[in-house]
C-alpha atoms as a PDB file:
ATOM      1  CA  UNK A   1      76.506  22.918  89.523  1.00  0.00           C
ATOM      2  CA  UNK A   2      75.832  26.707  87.976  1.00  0.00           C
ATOM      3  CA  UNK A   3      73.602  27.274  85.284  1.00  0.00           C
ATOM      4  CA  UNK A   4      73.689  29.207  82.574  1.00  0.00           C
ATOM      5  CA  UNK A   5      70.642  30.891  81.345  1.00  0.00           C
ATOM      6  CA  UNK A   6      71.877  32.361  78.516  1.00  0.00           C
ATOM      7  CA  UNK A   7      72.135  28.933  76.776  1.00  0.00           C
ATOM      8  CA  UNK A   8      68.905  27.356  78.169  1.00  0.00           C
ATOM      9  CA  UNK A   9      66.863  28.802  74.839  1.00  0.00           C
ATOM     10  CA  UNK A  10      70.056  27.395  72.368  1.00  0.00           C
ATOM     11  CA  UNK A  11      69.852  23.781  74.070  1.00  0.00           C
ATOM     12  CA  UNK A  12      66.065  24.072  73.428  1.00  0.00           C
ATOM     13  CA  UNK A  13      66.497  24.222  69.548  1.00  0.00           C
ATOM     14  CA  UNK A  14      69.632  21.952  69.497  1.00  0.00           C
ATOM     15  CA  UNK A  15      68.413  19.103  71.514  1.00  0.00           C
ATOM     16  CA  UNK A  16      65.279  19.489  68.923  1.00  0.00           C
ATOM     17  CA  UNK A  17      67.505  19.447  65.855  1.00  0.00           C
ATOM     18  CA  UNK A  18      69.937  16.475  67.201  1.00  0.00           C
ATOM     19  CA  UNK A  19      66.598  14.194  67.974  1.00  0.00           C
ATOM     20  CA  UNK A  20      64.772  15.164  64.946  1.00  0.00           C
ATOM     21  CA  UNK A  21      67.623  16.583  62.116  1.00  0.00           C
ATOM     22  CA  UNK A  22      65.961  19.487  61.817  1.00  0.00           C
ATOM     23  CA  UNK A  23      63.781  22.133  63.972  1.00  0.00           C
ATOM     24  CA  UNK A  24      60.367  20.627  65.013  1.00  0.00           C
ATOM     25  CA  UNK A  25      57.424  21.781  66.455  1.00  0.00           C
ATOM     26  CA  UNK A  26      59.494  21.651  69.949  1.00  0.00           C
ATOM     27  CA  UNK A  27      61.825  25.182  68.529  1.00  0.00           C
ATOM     28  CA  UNK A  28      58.099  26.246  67.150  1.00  0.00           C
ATOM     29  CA  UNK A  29      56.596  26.366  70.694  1.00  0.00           C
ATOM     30  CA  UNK A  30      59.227  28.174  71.946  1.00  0.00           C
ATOM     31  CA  UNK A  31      59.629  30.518  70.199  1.00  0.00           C
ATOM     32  CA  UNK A  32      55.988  31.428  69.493  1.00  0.00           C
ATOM     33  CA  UNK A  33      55.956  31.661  72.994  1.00  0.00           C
ATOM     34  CA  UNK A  34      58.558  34.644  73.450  1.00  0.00           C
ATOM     35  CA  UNK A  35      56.786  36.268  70.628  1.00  0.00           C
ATOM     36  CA  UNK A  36      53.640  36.342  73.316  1.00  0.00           C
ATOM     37  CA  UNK A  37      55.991  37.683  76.343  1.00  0.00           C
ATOM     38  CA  UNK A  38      55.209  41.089  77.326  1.00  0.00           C
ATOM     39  CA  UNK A  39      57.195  43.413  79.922  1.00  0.00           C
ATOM     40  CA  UNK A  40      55.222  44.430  83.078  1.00  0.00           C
ATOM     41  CA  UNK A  41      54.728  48.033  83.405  1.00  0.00           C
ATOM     42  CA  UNK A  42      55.389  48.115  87.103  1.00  0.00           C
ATOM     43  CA  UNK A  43      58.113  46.259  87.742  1.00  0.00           C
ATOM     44  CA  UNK A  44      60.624  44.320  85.963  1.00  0.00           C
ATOM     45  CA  UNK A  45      59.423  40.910  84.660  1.00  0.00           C
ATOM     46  CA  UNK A  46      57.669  39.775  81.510  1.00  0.00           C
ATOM     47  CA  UNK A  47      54.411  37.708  81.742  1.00  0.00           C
ATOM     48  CA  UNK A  48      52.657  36.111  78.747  1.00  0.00           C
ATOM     49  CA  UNK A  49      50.256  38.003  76.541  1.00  0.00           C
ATOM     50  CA  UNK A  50      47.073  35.445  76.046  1.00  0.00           C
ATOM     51  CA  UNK A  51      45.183  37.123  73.392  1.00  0.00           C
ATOM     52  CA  UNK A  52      48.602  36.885  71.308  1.00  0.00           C
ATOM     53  CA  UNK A  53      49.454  33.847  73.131  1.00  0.00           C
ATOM     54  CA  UNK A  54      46.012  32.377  71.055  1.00  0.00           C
ATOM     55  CA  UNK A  55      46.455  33.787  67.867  1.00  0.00           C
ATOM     56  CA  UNK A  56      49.882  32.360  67.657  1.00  0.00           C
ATOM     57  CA  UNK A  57      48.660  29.210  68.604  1.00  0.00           C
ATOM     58  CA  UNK A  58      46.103  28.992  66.235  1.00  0.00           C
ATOM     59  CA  UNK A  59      48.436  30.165  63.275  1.00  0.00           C
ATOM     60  CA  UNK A  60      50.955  27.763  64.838  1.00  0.00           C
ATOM     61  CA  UNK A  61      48.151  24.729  63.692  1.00  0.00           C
ATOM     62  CA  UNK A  62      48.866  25.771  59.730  1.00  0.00           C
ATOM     63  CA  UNK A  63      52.837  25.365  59.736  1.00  0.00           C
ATOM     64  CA  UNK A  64      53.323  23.326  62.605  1.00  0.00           C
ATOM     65  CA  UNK A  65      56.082  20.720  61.813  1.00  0.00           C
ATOM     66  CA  UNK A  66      56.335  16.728  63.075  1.00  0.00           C
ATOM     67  CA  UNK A  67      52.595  17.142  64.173  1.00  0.00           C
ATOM     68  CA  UNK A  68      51.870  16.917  68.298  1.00  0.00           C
ATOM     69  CA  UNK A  69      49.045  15.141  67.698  1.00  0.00           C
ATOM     70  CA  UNK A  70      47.575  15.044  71.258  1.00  0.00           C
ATOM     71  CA  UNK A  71      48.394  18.761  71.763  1.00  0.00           C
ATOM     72  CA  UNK A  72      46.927  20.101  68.628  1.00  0.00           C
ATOM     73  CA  UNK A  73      43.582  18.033  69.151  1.00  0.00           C
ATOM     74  CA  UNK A  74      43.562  19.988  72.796  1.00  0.00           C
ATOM     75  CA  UNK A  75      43.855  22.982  71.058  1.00  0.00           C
ATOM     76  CA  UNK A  76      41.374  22.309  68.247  1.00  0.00           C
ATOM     77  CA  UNK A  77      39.140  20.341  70.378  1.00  0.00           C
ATOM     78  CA  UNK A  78      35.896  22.497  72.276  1.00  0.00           C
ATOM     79  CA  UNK A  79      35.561  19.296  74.173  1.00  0.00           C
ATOM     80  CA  UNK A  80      37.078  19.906  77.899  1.00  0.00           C
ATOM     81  CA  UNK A  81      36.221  16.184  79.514  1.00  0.00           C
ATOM     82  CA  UNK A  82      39.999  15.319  79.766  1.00  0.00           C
ATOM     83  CA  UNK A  83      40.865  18.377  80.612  1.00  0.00           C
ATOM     84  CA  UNK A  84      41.970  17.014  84.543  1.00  0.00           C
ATOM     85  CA  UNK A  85      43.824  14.574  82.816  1.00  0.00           C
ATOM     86  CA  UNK A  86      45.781  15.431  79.960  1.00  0.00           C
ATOM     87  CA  UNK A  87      49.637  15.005  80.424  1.00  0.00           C
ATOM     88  CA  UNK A  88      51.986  16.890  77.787  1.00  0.00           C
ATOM     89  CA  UNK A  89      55.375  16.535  78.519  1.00  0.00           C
ATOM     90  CA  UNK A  90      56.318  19.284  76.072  1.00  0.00           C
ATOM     91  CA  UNK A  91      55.429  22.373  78.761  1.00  0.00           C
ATOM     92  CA  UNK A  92      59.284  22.912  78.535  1.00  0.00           C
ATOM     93  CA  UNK A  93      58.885  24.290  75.616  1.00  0.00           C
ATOM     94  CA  UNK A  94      56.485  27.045  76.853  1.00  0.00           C
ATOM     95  CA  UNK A  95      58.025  27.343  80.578  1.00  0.00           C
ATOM     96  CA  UNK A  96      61.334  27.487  79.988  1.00  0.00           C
ATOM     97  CA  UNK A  97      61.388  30.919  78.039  1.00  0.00           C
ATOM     98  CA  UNK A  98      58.905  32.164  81.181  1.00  0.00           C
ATOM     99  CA  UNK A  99      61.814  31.065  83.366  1.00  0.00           C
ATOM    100  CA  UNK A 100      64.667  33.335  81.738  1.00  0.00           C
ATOM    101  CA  UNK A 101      62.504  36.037  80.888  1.00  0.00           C
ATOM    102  CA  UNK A 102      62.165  37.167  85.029  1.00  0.00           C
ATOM    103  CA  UNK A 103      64.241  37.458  88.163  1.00  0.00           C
ATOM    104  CA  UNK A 104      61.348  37.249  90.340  1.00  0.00           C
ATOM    105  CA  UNK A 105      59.868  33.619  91.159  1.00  0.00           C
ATOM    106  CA  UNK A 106      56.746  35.196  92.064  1.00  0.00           C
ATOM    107  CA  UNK A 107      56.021  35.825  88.338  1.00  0.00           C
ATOM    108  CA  UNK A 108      57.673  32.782  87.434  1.00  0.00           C
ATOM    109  CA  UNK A 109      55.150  31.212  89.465  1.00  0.00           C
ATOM    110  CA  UNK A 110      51.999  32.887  88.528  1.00  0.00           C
ATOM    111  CA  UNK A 111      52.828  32.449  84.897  1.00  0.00           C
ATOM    112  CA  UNK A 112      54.208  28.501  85.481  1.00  0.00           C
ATOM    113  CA  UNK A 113      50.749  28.115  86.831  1.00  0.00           C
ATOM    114  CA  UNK A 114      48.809  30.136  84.103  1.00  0.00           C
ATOM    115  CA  UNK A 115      50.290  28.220  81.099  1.00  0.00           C
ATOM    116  CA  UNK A 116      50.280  24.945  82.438  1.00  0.00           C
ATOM    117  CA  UNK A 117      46.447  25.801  83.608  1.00  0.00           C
ATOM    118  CA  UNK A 118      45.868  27.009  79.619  1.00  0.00           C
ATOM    119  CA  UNK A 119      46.517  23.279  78.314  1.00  0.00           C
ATOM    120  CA  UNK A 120      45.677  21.201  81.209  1.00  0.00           C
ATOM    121  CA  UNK A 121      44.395  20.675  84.994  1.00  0.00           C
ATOM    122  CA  UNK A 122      46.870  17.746  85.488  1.00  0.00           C
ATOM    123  CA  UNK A 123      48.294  17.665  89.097  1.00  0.00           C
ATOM    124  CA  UNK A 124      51.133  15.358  88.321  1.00  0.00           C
ATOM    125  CA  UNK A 125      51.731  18.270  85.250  1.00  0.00           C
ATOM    126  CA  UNK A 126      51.351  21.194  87.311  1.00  0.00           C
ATOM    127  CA  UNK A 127      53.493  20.126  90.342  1.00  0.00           C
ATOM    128  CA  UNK A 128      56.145  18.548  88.165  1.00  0.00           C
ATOM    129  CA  UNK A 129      56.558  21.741  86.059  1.00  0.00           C
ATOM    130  CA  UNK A 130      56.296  24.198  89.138  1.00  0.00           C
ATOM    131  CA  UNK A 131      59.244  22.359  90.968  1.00  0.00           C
ATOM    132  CA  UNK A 132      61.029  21.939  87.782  1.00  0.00           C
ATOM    133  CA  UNK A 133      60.814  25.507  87.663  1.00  0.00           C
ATOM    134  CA  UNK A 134      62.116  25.935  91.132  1.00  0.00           C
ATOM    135  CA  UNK A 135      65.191  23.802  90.422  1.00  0.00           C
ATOM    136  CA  UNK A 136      66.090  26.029  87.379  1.00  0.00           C
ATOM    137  CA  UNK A 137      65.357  29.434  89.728  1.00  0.00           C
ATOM    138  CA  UNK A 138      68.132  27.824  92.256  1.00  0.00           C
ATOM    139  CA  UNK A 139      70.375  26.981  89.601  1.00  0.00           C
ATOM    140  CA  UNK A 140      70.769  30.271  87.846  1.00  0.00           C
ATOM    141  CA  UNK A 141      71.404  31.383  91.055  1.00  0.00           C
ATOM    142  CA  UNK A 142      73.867  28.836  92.208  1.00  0.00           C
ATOM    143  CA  UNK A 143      71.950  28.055  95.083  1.00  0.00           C
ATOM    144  CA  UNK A 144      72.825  24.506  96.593  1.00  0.00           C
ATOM    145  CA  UNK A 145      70.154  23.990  98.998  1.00  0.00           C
ATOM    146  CA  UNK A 146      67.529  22.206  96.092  1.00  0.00           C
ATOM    147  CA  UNK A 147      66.047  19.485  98.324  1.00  0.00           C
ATOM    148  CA  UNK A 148      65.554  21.667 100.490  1.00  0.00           C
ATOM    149  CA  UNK A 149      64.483  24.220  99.022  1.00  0.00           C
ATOM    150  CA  UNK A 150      61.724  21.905  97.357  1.00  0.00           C
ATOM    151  CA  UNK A 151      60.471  20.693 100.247  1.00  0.00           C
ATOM    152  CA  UNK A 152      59.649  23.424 101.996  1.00  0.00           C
ATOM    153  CA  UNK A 153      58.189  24.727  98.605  1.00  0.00           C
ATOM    154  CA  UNK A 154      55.767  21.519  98.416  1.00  0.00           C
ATOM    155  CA  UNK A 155      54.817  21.963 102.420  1.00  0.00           C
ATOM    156  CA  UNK A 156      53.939  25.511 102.232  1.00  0.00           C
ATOM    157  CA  UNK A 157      51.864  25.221  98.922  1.00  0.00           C
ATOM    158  CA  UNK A 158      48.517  25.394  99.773  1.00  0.00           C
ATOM    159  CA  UNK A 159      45.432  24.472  98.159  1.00  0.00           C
ATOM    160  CA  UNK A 160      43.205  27.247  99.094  1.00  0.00           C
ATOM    161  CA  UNK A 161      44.873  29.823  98.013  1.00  0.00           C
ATOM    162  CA  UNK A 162      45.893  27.916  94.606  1.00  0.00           C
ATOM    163  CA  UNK A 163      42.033  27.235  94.106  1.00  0.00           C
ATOM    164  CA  UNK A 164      41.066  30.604  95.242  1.00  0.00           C
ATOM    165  CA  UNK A 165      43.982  32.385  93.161  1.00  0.00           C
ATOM    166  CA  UNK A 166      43.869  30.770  89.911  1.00  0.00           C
ATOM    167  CA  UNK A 167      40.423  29.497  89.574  1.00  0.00           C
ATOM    168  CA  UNK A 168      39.716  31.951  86.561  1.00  0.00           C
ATOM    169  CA  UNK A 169      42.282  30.331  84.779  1.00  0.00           C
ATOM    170  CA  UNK A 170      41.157  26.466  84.444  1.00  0.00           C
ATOM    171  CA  UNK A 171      39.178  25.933  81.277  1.00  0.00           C
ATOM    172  CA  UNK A 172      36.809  24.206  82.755  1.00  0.00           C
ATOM    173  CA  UNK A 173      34.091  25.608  85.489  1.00  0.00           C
ATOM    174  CA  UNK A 174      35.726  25.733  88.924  1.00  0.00           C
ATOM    175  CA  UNK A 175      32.468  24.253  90.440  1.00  0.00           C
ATOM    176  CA  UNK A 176      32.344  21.526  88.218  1.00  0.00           C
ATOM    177  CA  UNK A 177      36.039  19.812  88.987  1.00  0.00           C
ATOM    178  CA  UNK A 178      35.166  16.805  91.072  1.00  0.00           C
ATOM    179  CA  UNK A 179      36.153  15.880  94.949  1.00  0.00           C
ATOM    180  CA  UNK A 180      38.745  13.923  94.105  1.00  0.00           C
ATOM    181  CA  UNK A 181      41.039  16.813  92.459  1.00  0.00           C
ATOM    182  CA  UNK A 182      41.581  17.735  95.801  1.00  0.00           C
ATOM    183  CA  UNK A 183      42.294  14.743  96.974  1.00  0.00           C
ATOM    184  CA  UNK A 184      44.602  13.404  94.749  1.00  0.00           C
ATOM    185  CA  UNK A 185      46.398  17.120  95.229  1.00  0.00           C
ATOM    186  CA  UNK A 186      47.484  16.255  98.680  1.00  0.00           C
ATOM    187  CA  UNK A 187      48.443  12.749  97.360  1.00  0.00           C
ATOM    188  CA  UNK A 188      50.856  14.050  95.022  1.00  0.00           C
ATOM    189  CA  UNK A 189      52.419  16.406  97.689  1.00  0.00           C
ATOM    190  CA  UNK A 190      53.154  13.322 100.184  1.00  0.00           C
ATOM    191  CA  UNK A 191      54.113  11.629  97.025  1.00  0.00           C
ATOM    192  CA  UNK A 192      56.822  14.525  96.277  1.00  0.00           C
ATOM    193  CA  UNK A 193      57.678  14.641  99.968  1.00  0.00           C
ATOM    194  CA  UNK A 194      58.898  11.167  99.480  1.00  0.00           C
ATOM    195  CA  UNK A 195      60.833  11.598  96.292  1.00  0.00           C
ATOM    196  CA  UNK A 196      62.468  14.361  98.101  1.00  0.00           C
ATOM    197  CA  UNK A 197      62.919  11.771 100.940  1.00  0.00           C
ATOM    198  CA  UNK A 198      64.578   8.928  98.337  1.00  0.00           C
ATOM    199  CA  UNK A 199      62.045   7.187  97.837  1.00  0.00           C
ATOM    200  CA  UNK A 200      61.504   5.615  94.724  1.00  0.00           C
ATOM    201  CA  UNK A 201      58.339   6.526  92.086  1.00  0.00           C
ATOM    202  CA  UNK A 202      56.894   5.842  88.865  1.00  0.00           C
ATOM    203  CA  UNK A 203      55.922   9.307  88.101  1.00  0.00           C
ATOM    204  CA  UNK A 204      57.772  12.770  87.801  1.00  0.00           C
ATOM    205  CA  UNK A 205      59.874  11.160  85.537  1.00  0.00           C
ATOM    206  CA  UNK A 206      61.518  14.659  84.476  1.00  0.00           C
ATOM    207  CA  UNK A 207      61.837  15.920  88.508  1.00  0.00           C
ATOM    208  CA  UNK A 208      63.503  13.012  89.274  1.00  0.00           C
ATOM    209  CA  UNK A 209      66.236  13.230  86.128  1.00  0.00           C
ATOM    210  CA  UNK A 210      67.118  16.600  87.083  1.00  0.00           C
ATOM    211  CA  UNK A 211      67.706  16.166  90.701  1.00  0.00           C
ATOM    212  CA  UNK A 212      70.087  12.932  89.954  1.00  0.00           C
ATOM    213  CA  UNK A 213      71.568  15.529  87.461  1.00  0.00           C
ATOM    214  CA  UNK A 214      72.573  17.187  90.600  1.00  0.00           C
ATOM    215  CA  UNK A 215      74.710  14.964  91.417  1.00  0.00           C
ATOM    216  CA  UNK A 216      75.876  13.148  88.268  1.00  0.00           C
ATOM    217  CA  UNK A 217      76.086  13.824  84.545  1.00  0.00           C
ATOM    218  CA  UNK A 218      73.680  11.107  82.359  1.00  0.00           C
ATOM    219  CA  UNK A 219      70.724  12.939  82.233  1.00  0.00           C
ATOM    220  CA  UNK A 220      67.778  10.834  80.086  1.00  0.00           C
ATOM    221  CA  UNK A 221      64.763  13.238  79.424  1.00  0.00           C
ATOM    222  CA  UNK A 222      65.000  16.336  76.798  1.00  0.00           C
ATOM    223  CA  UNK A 223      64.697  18.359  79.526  1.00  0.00           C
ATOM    224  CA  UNK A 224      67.672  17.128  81.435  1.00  0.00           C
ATOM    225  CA  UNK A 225      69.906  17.601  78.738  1.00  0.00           C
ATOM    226  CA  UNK A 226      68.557  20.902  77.929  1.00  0.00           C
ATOM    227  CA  UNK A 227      69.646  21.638  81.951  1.00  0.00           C
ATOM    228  CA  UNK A 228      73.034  19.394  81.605  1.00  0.00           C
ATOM    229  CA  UNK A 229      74.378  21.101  78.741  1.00  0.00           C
ATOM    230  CA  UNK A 230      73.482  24.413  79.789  1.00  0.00           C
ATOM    231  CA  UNK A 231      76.119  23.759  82.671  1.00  0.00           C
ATOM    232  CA  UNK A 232      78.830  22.970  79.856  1.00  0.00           C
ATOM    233  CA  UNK A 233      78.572  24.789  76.287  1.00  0.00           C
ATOM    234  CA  UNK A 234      76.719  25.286  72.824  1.00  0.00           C
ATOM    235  CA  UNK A 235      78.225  25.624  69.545  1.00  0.00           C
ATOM    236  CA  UNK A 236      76.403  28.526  68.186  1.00  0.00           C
ATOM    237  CA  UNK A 237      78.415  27.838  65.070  1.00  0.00           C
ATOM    238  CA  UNK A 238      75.315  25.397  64.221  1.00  0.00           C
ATOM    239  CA  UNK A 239      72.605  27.623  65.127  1.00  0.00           C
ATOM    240  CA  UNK A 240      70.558  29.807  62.509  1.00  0.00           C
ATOM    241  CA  UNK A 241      71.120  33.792  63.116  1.00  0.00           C
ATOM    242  CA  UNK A 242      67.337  34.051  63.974  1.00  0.00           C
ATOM    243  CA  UNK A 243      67.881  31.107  66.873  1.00  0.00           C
ATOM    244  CA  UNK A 244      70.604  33.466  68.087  1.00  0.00           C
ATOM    245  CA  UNK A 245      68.725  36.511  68.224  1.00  0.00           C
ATOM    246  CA  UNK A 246      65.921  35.530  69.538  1.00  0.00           C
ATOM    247  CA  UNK A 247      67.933  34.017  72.504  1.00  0.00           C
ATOM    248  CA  UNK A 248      70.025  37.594  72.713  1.00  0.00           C
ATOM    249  CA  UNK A 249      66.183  39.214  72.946  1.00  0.00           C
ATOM    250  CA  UNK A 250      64.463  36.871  75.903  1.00  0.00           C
ATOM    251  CA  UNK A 251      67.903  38.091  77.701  1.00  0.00           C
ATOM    252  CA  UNK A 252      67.285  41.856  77.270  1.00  0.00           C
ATOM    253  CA  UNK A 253      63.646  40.881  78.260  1.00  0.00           C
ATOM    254  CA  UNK A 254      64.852  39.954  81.363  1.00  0.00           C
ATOM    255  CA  UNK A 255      66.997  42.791  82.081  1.00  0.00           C
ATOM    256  CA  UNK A 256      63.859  45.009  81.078  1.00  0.00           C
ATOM    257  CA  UNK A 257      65.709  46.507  78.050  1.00  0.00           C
ATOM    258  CA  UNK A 258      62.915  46.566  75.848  1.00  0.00           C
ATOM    259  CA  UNK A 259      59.758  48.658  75.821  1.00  0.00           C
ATOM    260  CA  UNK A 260      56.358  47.030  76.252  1.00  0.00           C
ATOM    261  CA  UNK A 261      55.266  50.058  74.031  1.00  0.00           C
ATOM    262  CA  UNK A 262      57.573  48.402  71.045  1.00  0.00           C
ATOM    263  CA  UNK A 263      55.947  45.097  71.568  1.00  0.00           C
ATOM    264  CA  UNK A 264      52.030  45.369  71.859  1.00  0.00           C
ATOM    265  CA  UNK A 265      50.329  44.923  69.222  1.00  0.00           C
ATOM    266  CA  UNK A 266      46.986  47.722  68.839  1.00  0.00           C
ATOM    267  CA  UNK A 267      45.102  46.510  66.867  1.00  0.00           C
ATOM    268  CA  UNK A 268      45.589  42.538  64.791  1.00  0.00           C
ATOM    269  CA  UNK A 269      45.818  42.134  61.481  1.00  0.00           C
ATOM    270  CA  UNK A 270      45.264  38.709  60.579  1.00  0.00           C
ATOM    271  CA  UNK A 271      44.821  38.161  57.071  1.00  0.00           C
ATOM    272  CA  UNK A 272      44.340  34.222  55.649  1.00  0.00           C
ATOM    273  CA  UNK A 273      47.329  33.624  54.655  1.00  0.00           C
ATOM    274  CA  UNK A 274      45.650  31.173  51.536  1.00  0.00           C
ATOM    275  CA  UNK A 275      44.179  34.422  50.540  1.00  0.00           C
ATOM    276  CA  UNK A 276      47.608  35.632  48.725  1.00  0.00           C
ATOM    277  CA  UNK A 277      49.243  34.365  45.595  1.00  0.00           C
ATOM    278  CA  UNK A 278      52.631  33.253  44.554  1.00  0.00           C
ATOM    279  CA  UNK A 279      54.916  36.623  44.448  1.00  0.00           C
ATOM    280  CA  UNK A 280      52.057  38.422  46.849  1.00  0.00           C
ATOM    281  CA  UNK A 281      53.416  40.703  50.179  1.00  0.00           C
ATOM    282  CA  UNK A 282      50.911  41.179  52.812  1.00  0.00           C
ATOM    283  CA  UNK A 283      51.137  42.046  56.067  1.00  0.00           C
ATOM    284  CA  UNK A 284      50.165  40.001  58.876  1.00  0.00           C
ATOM    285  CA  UNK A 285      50.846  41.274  62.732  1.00  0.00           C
ATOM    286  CA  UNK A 286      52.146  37.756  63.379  1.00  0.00           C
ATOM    287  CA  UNK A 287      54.313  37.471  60.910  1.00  0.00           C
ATOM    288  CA  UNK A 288      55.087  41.086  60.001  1.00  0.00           C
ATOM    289  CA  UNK A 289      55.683  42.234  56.709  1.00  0.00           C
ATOM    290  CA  UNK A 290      55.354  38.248  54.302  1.00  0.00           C
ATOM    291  CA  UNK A 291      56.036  37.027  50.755  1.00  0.00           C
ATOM    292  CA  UNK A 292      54.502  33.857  49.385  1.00  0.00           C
ATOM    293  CA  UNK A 293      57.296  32.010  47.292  1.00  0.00           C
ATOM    294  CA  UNK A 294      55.434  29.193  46.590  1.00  0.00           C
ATOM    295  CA  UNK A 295      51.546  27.862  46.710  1.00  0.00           C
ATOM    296  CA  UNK A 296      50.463  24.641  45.465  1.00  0.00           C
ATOM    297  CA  UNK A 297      46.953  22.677  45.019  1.00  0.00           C
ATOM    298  CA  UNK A 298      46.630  19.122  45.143  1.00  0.00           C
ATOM    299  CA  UNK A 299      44.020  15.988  46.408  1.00  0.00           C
ATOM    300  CA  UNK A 300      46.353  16.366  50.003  1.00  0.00           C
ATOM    301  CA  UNK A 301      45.055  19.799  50.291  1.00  0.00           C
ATOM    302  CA  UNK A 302      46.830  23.879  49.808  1.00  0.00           C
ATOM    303  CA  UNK A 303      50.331  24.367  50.958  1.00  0.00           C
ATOM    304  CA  UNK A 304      51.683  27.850  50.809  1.00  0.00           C
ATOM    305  CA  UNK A 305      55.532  28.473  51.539  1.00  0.00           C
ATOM    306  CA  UNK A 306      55.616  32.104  53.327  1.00  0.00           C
ATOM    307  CA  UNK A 307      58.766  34.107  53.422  1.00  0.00           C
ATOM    308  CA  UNK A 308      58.713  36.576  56.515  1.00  0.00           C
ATOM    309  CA  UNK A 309      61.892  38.261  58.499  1.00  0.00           C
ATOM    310  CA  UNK A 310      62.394  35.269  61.109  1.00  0.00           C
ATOM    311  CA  UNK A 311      62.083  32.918  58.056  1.00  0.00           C
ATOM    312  CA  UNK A 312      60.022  30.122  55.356  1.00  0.00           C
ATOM    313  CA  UNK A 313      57.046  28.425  56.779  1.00  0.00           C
ATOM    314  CA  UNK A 314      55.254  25.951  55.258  1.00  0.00           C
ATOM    315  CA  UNK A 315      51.647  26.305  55.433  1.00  0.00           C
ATOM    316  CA  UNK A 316      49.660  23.332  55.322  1.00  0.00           C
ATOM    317  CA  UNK A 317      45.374  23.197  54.967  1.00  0.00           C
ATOM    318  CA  UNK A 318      43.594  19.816  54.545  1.00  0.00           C
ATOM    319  CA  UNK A 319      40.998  19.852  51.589  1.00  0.00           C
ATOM    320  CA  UNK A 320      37.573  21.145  52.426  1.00  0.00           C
END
């Protein structure tokens, strides 16, 4: 089974338009996501830029569309007490472009880790999404050897060095996360030792779809047909010109075609976009140069319709 990463990002927005007739939040996430990858000056890889990363986020709350509810109150919310536990199964959305934009899975990785460690310090998450990432990393490469592979990623995983490593990057205090994180982190590693052994589980839902997918073709989670159908086809045909572009840029990210000098951003200009008038242009470093077609007042709140290169958003503010 050989996968083809050029049409990993093109099953991301198709799979969101065939389950939701149109591009959702799901295509949103992605995309804002490239928009935050920058190139690594000593070697060739791409790793995410978080103070963009944030700002896209937080303009990503005003047109977001077909509302994540539990993701946008993570974002919104200071409150970290379910931090340890909150489960999104939406990370594909953010990992998958992290995937194709490297070569090396040491960055894919350290930046698997770092976004999944941005949202949430869910085990069950973090494990799922790191293997996951594995089984894509064997797949480009037509490697066969998955189980095993897996395995011997799982054994050799350690805790220490995960704790010591990435500590920085939980949003909660490191000293603070009770005893039992670490114990229910070697849980879930005998638990993943035994899915690997065929034995059956009520979690890793997603793991689980893609290994059967190894072996058969009815995959049931977005993810797995994401995977499936990047082993067959995509009708471009149906996709926007933007969708297609941005998919032709994550590629030359990977092959380190583009300069991180043409992508950083200096200084950020980030006006309020309710600031500007129907007919206005502003600029916005987000959003580069922006027209608003179309603002409107009512008892739901201010909508503005914004008009920028990679097309309309709808921006949406509840009433003060």
């Amino acid at each position: 089974m050989t996968l083809d990463l050029e049409l990993l990002i093109p099953n991301i927005i198709m799979e969101d338009i065939n389950k939701n007739s149109m591009n959702t939040y799901i295509s949103q996430l992605a995309i804002l996501t490239i928009k935050s990858l920058l190139p690594i000056e000593q070697s060739v890889g791409n790793k995410i830029d978080y103070i963009r990363f944030k700002e896209e986020l937080k303009l990503w709350e005003e047109y977001c569309i077909g509302e994540n509810i539990s993701l946008l109150n993570t974002l919104k919310s200071d409150n970290k007490s379910r931090y340890l536990n909150y489960f999104d199964e939406t990370y594909y959305t953010r990992l998958i472009p992290i995937i194709i934009a490297n070569k090396d899975f040491g960055i894919i990785e350290e930046e698997i880790i770092k976004n999944v460690l941005f949202f949430s310090g869910n085990i069950e998450n973090l494990f799922e999404w790191l293997l996951i990432g594995v089984i894509i990393y064997l797949l480009i490469d037509n490697n066969e050897d998955i189980i095993y592979n897996l395995k011997e990623y799982i054994i050799n995983f350690s805790q220490k060095e995960f704790m010591d490593r990435y500590k920085e990057y939980f949003q909660i205090e490191i000293n603070t996360i009770p005893n039992t994180f670490k114990i229910n982190f070697e849980k879930e590693r005998i638990t993943l030792l035994n899915i690997f052994n065929d034995k059956k589980s009520t979690k890793y839902h997603i793991l689980m779809d893609l290994l059967r997918l190894v072996n058969t073709s009815n995959p049931s989670t977005s993810v797995g047909k994401i995977v499936y159908n990047s082993c067959k086809s995509v009708d471009f045909d149906s996709l926007d010109e933007f969708y297609i572009n941005i998919n032709k840029y994550i590629l030359n990210l990977r092959k380190g075609r583009i300069d991180l000098e043409d992508l950083k951003i200096n200084e950020y200009v980030l006006p309020d976009v309710f600031r500007f008038e129907e007919g206005d242009v502003f600029f916005h470093s987000l959003l580069n140069y922006s027209k608003v077609l179309k603002k409107e007042v009512s008892a739901d709140g201010l909508t503005s319709l914004i008009s920028t290169k990679s097309g309309n958003y709808l921006f949406k503010r509840d009433p003060s």
